[in-house]
Protein backbone atom coordinates (compact mmCIF):
# COMPACT_ATOMS: atom_id res chain seq x y z
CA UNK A 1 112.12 58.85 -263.03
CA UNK A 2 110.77 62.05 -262.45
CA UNK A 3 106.90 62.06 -260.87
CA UNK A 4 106.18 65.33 -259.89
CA UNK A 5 108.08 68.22 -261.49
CA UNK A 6 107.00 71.71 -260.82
CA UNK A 7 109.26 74.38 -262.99
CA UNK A 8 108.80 78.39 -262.36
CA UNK A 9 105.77 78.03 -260.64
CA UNK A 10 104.27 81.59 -260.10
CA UNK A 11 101.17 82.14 -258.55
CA UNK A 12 99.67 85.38 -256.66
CA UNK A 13 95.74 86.15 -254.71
CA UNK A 14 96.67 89.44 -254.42
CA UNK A 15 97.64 91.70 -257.63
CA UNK A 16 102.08 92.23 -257.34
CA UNK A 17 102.28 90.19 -254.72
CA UNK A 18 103.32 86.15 -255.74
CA UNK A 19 103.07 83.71 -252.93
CA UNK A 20 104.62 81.57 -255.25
CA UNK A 21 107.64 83.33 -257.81
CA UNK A 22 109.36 80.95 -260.03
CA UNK A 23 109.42 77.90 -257.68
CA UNK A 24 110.98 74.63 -259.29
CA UNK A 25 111.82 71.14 -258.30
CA UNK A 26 110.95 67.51 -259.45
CA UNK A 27 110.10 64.60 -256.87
CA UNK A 28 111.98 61.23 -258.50
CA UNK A 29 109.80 57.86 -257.94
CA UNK A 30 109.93 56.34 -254.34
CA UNK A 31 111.40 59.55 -252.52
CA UNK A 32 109.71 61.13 -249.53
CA UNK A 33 110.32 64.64 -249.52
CA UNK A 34 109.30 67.23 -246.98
CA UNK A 35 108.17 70.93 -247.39
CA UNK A 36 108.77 73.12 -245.13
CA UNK A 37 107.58 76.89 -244.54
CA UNK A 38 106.49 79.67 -242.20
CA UNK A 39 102.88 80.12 -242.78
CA UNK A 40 102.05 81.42 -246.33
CA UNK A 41 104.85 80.91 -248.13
CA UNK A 42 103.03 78.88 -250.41
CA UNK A 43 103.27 75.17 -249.07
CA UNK A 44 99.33 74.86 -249.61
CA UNK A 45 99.19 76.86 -252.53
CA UNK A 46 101.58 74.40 -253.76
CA UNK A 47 100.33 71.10 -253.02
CA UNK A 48 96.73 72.57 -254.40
CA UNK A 49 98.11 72.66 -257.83
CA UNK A 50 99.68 69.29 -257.96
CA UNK A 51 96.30 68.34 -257.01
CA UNK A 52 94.67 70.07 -259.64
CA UNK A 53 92.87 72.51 -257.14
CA UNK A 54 94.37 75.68 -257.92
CA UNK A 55 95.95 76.43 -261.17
CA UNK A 56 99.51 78.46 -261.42
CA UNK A 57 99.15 81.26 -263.63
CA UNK A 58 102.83 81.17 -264.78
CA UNK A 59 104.92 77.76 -265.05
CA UNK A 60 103.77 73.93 -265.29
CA UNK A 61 103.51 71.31 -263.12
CA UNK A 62 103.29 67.45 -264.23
CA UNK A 63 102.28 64.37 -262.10
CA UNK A 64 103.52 61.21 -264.46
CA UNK A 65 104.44 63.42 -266.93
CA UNK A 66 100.41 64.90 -266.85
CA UNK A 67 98.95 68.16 -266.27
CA UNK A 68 96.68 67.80 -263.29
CA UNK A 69 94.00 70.53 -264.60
CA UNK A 70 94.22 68.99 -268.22
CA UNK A 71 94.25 65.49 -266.72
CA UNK A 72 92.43 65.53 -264.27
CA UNK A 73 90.64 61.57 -263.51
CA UNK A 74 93.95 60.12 -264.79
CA UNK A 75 96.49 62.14 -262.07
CA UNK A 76 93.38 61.88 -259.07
CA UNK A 77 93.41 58.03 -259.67
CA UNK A 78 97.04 57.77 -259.16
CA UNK A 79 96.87 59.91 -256.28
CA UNK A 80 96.29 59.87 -252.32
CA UNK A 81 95.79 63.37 -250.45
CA UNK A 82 95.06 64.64 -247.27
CA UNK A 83 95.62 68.32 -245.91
CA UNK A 84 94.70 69.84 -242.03
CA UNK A 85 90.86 71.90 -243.77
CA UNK A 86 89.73 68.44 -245.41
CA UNK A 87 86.26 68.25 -245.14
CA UNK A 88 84.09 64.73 -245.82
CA UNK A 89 80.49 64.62 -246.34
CA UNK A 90 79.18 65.05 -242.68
CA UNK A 91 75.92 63.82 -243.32
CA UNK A 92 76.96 60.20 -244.42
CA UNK A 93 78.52 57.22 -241.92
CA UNK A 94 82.25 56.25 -242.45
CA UNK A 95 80.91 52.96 -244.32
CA UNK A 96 79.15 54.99 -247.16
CA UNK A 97 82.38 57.70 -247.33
CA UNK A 98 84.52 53.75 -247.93
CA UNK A 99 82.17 52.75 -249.91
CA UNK A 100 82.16 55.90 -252.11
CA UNK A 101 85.57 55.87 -252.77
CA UNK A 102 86.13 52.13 -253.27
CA UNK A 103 84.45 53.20 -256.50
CA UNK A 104 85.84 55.89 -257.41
CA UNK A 105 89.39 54.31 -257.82
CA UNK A 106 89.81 50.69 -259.44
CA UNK A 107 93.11 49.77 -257.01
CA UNK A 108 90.74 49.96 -253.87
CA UNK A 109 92.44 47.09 -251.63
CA UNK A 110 89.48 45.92 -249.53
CA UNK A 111 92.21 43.95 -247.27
CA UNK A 112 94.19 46.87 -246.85
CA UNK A 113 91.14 48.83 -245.86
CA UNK A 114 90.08 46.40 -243.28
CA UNK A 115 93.54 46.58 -241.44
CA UNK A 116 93.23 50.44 -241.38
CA UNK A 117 89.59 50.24 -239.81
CA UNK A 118 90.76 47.78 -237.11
CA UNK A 119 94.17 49.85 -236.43
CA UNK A 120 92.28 52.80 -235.86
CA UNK A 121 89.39 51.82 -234.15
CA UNK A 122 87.23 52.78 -236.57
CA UNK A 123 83.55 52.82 -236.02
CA UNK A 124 82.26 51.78 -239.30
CA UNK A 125 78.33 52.98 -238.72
CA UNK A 126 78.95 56.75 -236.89
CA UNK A 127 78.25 60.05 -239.15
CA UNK A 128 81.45 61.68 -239.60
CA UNK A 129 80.21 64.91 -238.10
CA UNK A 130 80.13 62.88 -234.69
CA UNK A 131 83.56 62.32 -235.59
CA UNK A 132 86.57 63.56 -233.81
CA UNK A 133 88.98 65.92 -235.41
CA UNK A 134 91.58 63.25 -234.98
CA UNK A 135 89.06 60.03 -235.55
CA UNK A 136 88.02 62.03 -239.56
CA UNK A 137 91.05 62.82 -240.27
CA UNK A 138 92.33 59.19 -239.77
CA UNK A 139 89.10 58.39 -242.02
CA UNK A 140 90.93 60.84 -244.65
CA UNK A 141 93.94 58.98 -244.75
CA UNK A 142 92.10 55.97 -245.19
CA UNK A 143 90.30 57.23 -248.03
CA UNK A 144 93.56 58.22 -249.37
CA UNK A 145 95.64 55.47 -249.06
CA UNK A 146 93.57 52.51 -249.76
CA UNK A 147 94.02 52.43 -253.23
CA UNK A 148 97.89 52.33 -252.41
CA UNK A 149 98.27 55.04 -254.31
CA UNK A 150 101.81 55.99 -256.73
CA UNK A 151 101.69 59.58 -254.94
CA UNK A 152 101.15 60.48 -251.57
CA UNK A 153 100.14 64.34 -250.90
CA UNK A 154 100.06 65.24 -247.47
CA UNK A 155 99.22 68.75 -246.61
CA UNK A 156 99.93 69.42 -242.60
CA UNK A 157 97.93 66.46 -242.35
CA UNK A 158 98.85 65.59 -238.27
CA UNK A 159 98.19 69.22 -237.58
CA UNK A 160 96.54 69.31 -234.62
CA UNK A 161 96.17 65.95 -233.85
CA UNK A 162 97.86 65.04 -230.27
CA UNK A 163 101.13 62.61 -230.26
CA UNK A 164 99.77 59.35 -230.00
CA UNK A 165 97.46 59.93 -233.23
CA UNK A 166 99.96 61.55 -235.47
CA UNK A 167 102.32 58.90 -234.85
CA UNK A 168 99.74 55.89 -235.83
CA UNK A 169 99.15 58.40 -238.88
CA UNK A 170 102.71 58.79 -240.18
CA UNK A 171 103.72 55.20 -239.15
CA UNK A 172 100.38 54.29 -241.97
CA UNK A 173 102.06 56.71 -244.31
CA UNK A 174 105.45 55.38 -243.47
CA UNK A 175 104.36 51.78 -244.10
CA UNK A 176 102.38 52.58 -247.61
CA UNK A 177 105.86 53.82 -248.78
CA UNK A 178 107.73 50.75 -247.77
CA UNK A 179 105.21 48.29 -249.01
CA UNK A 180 103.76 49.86 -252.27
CA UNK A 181 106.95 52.47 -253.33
CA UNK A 182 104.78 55.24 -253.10
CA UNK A 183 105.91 58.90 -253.91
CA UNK A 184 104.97 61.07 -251.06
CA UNK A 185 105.67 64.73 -250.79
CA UNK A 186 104.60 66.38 -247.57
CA UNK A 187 104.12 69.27 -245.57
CA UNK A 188 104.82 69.90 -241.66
CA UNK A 189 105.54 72.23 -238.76
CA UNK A 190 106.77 69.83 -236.84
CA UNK A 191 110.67 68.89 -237.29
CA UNK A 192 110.51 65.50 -235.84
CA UNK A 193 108.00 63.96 -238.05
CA UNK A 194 110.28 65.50 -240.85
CA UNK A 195 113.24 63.88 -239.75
CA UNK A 196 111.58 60.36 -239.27
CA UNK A 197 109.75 60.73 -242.93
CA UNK A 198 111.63 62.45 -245.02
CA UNK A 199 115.06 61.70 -247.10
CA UNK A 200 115.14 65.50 -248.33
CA UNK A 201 113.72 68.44 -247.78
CA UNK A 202 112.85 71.51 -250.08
CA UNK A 203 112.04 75.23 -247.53
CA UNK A 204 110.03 77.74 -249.41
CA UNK A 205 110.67 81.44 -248.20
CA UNK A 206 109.04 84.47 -249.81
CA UNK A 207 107.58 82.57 -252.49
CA UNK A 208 111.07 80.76 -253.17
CA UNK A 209 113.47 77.60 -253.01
CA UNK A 210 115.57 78.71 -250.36
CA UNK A 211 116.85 75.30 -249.82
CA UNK A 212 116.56 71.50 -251.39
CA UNK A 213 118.74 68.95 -249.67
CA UNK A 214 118.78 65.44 -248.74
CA UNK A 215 118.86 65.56 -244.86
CA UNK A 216 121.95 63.30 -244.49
CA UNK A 217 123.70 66.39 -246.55
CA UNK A 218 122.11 68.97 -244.13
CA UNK A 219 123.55 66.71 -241.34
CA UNK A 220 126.88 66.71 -242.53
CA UNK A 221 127.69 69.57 -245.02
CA UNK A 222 125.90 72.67 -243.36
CA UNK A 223 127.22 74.29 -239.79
CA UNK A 224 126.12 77.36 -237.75
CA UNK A 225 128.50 79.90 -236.88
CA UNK A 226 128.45 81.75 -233.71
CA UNK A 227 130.89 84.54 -233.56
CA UNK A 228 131.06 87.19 -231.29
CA UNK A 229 129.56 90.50 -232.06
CA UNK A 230 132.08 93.04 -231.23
CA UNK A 231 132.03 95.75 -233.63
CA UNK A 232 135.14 93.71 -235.70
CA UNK A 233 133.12 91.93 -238.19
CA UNK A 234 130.48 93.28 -240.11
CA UNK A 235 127.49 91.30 -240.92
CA UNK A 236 127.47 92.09 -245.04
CA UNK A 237 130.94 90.76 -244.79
CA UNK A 238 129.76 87.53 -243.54
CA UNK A 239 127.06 87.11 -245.92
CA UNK A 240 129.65 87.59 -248.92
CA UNK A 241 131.40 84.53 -248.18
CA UNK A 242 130.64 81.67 -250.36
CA UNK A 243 128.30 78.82 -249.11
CA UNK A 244 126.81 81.46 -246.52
CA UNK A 245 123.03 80.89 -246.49
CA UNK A 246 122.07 83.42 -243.50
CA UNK A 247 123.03 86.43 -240.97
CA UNK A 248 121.49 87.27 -238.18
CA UNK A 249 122.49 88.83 -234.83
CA UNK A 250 121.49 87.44 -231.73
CA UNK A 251 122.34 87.63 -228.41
CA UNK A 252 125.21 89.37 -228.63
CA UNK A 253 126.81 86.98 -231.45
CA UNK A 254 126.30 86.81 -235.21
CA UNK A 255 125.00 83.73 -236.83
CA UNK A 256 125.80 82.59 -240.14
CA UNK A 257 124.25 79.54 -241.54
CA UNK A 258 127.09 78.04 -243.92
CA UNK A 259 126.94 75.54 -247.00
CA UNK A 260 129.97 73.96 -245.05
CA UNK A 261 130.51 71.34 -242.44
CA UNK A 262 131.90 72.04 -238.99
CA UNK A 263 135.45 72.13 -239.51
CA UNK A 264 135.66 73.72 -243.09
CA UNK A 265 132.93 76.38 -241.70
CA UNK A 266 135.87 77.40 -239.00
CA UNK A 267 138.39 76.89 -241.31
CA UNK A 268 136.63 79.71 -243.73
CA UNK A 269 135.86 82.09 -241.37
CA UNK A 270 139.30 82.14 -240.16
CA UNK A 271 141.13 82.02 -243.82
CA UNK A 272 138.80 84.87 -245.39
CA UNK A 273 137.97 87.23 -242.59
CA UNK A 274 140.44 86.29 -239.89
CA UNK A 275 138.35 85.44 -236.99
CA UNK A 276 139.86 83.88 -234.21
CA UNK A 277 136.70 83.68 -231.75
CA UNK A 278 134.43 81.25 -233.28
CA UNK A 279 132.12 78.33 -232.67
CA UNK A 280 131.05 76.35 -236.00
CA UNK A 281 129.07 73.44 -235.02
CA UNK A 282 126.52 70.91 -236.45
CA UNK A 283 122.54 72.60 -236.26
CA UNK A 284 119.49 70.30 -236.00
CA UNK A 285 116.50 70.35 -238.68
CA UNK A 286 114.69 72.97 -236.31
CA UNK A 287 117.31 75.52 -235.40
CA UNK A 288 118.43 75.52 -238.91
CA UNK A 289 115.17 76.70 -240.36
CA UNK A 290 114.71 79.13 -237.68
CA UNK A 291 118.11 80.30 -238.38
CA UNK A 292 117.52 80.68 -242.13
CA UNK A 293 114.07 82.11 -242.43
CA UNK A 294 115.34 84.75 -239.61
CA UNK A 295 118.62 85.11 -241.27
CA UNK A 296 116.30 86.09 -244.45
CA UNK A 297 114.17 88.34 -242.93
């Protein structure tokens, strides 16, 4: 079942210039995918119009089969979401911020809320603005996930938080999903939170899909391609090959990011363009989105 479907998204700030141009992708029930992205290719942008915060001005997006903007109590009910720039009511203590929202959404679970404020030390009766960065943005996800939630939004929400915090974080996130089947898409610079979260991953580059796979198939069915760069082999030739992704030359070699595992990578470099001198190997989350977004450019 699909829960979040966004088809030929388009949006732009600036006039000719989309940071989002004709993105499209559902998110079935139960799966935890991450987004990934240099910054401003759109991964905010994006997550702002599932919300309902920012409207696309070609394309439609639908949580439960809903337009957030026409929709908009019905989808925010259903809904948990926290991003790095949320901002809570300075002014009031934690207790009144809890208390707010255990009335704004009729699932509030007062037991689950309770476990949250003794996991993360929370101090019930200090202001938020005496807050740290790390100590109000554990209060976010709180707020957000309290009402265990059918969708999880997460915009770089462990950005700058150190180690020890953004694990407690995602291991709360983690556990919402296991206990309640909760949706979650996600967005993060780091790879290893990624990795540990996420079953699939969709990379946005220059306002497109330049990749949606489960990770298990980026394990196993993609390679890089190191092969030396001696004049032989000309890079256009490379990216003409089918299931090659990316081409870029570094350190004296080319890479090529191929649609192809180890072994058939080799095998089609040597077939097609007759290279003898080459190293196809297995790439990790981290190098391959370095290598494709560079590879792009």
């Amino acid at each position: 079942m699909k829960i979040i479907e966004f088809v030929e998204i388009e949006r732009a700030f600036k006039r000719g210039v989309n940071v989002l141009d004709g993105v499209s992708f559902d998110v079935e029930q139960g799966e935890v995918v991450g987004l990934l992205g240099c910054n401003g290719a759109g991964k905010t942008t994006l997550i702002s119009i599932a919300m309902g915060m920012l409207q696309q001005q070609r394309g439609e997006v639908r949580l439960f089969g809903l337009d957030p903007i026409e929709n908009p109590l019905e989808v925010k009910r259903r809904v948990g979401y926290v991003s790095e720039d949320q901002i809570l009511p300075d002014f009031l203590r934690v207790r009144e911020v809890l208390h707010l929202h255990r009335h704004l959404f009729p699932t509030w679970d007062d037991d689950l809320t309770a476990d949250l404020v003794t996991r993360f030390d929370i101090d019930l009766k200090a202001k938020i603005k005496t807050l740290s960065k790390g100590q109000a943005r554990q209060v976010a996800l709180l707020c957000a996930v309290a009402h265990r939630p059918e969708v999880l939004l997460l915009d770089e929400p462990a950005g700058g938080l150190d180690p020890a915090v953004r694990r407690e974080f995602l291991e709360t996130a983690i556990q919402l999903l296991n206990e309640s089947g909760s949706t979650i898409l996600f967005s993060s610079h780091h790879m290893s939170d990624v990795e540990r979260m996420a079953r699939r991953v969709v990379m946005l580059h220059e306002g497109n899909v330049l990749l949606d796979n489960e990770l298990d198939d980026l394990r196993e069915q993609f390679s890089l391609a190191l092969i030396p760069d001696d004049g032989q082999l000309d890079s256009d030739a490379l990216r003409a090959l089918p299931g090659c992704l990316a081409v870029r030359q570094r350190n004296g070699n080319l890479h090529a990011i191929l649609r192809h595992g180890p072994e058939d990578g080799r095998a089609l470099l040597t077939g097609k363009l007759g290279v003898s001198v080459v190293r196809c190997e297995s790439i990790p989350l981290e190098e391959m989105f370095i290598e494709l977004v560079g590879g792009q450019a």
